[in-house]
Protein backbone atom coordinates (compact mmCIF):
# COMPACT_ATOMS: atom_id res chain seq x y z
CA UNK A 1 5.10 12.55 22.85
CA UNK A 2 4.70 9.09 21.57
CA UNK A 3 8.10 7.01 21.09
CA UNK A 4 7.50 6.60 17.40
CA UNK A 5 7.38 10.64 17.34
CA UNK A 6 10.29 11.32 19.13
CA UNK A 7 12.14 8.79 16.53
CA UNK A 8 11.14 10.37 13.77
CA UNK A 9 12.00 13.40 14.54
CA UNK A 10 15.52 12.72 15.60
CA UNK A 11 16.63 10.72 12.63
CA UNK A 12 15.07 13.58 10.71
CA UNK A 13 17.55 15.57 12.60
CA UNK A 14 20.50 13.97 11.87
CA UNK A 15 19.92 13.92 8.69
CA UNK A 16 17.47 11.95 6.85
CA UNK A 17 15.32 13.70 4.40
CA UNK A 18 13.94 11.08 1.99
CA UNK A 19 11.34 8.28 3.35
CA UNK A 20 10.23 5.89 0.60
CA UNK A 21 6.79 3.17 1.97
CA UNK A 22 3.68 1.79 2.56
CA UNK A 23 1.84 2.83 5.47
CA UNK A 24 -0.17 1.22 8.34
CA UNK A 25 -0.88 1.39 11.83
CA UNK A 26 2.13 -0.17 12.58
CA UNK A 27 4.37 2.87 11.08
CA UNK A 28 1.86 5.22 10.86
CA UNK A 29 3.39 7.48 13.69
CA UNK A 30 6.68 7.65 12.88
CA UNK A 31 6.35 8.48 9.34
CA UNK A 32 4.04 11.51 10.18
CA UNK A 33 6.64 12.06 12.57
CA UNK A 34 9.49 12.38 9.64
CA UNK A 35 7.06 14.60 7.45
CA UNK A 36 6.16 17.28 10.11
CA UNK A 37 10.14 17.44 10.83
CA UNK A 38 10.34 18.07 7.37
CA UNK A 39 11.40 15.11 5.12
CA UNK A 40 10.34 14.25 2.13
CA UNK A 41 7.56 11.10 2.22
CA UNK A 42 6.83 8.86 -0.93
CA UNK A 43 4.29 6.36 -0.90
CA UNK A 44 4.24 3.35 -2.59
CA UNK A 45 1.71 0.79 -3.94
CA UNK A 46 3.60 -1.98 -2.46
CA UNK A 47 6.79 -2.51 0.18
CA UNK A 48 8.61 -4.09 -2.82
CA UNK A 49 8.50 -0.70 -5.02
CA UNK A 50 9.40 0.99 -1.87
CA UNK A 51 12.26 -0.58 -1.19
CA UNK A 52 13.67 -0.91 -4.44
CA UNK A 53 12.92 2.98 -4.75
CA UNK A 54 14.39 3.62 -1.59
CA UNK A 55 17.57 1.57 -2.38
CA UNK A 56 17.73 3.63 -5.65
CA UNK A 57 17.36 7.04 -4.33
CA UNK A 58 20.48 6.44 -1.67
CA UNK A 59 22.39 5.17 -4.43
CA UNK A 60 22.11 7.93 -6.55
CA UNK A 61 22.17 10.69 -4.09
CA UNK A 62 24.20 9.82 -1.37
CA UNK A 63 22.32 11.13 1.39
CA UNK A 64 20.66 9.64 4.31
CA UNK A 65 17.23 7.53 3.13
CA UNK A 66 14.30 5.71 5.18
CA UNK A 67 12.47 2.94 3.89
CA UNK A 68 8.91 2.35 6.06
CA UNK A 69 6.90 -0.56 6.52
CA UNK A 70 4.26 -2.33 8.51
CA UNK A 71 5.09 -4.98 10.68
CA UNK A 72 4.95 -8.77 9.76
CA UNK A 73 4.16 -8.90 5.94
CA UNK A 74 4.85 -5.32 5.24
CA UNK A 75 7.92 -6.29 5.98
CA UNK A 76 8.22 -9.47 3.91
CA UNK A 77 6.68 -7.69 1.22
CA UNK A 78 9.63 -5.14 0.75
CA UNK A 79 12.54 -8.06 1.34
CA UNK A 80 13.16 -8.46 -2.47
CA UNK A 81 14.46 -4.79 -2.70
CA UNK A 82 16.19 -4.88 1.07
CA UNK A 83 18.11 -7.87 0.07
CA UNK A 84 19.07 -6.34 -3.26
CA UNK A 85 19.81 -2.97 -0.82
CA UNK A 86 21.99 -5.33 1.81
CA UNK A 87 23.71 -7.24 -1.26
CA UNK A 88 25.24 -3.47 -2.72
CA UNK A 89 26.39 -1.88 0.73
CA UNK A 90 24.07 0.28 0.37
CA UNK A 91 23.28 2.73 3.68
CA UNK A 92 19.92 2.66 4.02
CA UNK A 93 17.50 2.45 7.21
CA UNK A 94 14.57 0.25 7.24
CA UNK A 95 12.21 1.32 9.80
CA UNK A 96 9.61 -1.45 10.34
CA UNK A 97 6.89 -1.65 12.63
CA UNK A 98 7.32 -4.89 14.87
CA UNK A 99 4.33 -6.64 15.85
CA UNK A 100 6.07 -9.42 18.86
CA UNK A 101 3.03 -10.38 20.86
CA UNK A 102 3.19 -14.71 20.19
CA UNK A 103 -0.81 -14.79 19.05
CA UNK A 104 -0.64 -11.66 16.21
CA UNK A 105 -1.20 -12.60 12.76
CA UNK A 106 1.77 -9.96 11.89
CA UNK A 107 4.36 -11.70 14.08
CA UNK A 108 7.47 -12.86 12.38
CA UNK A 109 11.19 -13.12 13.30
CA UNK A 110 11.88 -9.90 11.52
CA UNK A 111 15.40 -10.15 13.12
CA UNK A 112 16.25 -13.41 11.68
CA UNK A 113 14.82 -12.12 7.88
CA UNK A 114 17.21 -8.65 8.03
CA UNK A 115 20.12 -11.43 8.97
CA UNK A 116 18.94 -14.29 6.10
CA UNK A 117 19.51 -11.45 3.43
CA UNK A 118 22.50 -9.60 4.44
CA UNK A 119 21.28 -6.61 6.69
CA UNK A 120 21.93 -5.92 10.49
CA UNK A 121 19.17 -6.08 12.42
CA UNK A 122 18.42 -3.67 15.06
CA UNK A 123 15.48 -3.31 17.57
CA UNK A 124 14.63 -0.33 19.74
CA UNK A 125 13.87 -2.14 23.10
CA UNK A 126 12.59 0.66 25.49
CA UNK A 127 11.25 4.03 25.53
CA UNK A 128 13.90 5.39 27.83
CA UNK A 129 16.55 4.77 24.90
CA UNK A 130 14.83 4.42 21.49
CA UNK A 131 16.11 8.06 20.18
CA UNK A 132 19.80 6.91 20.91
CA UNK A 133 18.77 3.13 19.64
CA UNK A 134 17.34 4.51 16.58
CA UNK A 135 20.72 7.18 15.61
CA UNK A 136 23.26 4.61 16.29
CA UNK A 137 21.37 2.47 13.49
CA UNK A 138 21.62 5.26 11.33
CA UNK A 139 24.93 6.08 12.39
CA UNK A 140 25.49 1.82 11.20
CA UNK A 141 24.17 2.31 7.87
CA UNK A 142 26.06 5.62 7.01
CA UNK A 143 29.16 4.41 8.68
CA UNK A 144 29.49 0.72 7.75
CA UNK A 145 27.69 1.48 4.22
CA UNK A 146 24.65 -1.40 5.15
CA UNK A 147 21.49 -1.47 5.27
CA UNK A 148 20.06 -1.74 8.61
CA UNK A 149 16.51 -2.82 9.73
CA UNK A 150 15.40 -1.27 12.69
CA UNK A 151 12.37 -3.10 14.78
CA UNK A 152 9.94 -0.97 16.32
CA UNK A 153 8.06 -2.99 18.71
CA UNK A 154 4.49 -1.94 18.51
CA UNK A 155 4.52 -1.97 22.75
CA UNK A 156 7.27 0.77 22.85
């Protein structure tokens, strides 16, 4: 099983039905992941809508929501609605692709973005603990009411 499975499937698990995104080879796996555990997937146009959709939907229904994105620009597309997301407390997970190899086009410091707009950053940093990495962000976001960004390095 591929790490990006077994994270999907977990935080699908503990709770999180609703996944709001854009997807590319980046995020590809664990959003099939989170539909064939059984939550509910809603594509968007563009990581903006996404995010602003998915900041909506946990809002309004309280429950445990996923926002997924492709590394590097995917990401920087959908800032707009994760700052807006960070800004109102609101718990929501933003599972994005990492891309941290120093020559790929995608690469950013997607750490220091979830920091410049008011969200903890997160990373899953090996294979051995990226289920427990990945529910203790969730845990974050439901707990602390913030919206956390959790980096998935492409190489784990």
């Amino acid at each position: 099983m591929k790490v990006a499975e077994a994270v999907g499937r977990a935080l699908v698990a503990a709770g999180v039905g609703q996944v709001f995104g854009v997807v590319g080879s980046g995020n590809f796996h664990v959003t099939n992941a989170m539909v064939a555990a059984g939550a509910r997937f809603v594509a968007a146009r563009h990581e903006g809508g996404a995010a602003t959709m998915a900041d909506a939907y946990a809002r309004v229904s309280g429950a445990p929501t996923a926002l997924s994105v492709h590394q590097g620009p995917g990401l920087t597309n959908a800032l707009t609605g994760i700052t807006e997301a960070a800004k109102s407390r609101t718990p929501l997970l933003v599972l994005a692709a990492e891309a941290t190899g120093p020559h790929s086009n995608f690469r950013v410091d997607q750490a220091v973005l979830a920091h410049a707009v008011g969200a903890v950053g997160a990373r899953v940093t090996t294979a051995h603990d990226a289920v427990a990495q990945a529910l203790a962000a969730l845990g974050r976001a439901r707990r602390d009411r913030r919206t956390v960004v959790l980096n998935l390095p492409l190489e784990v």
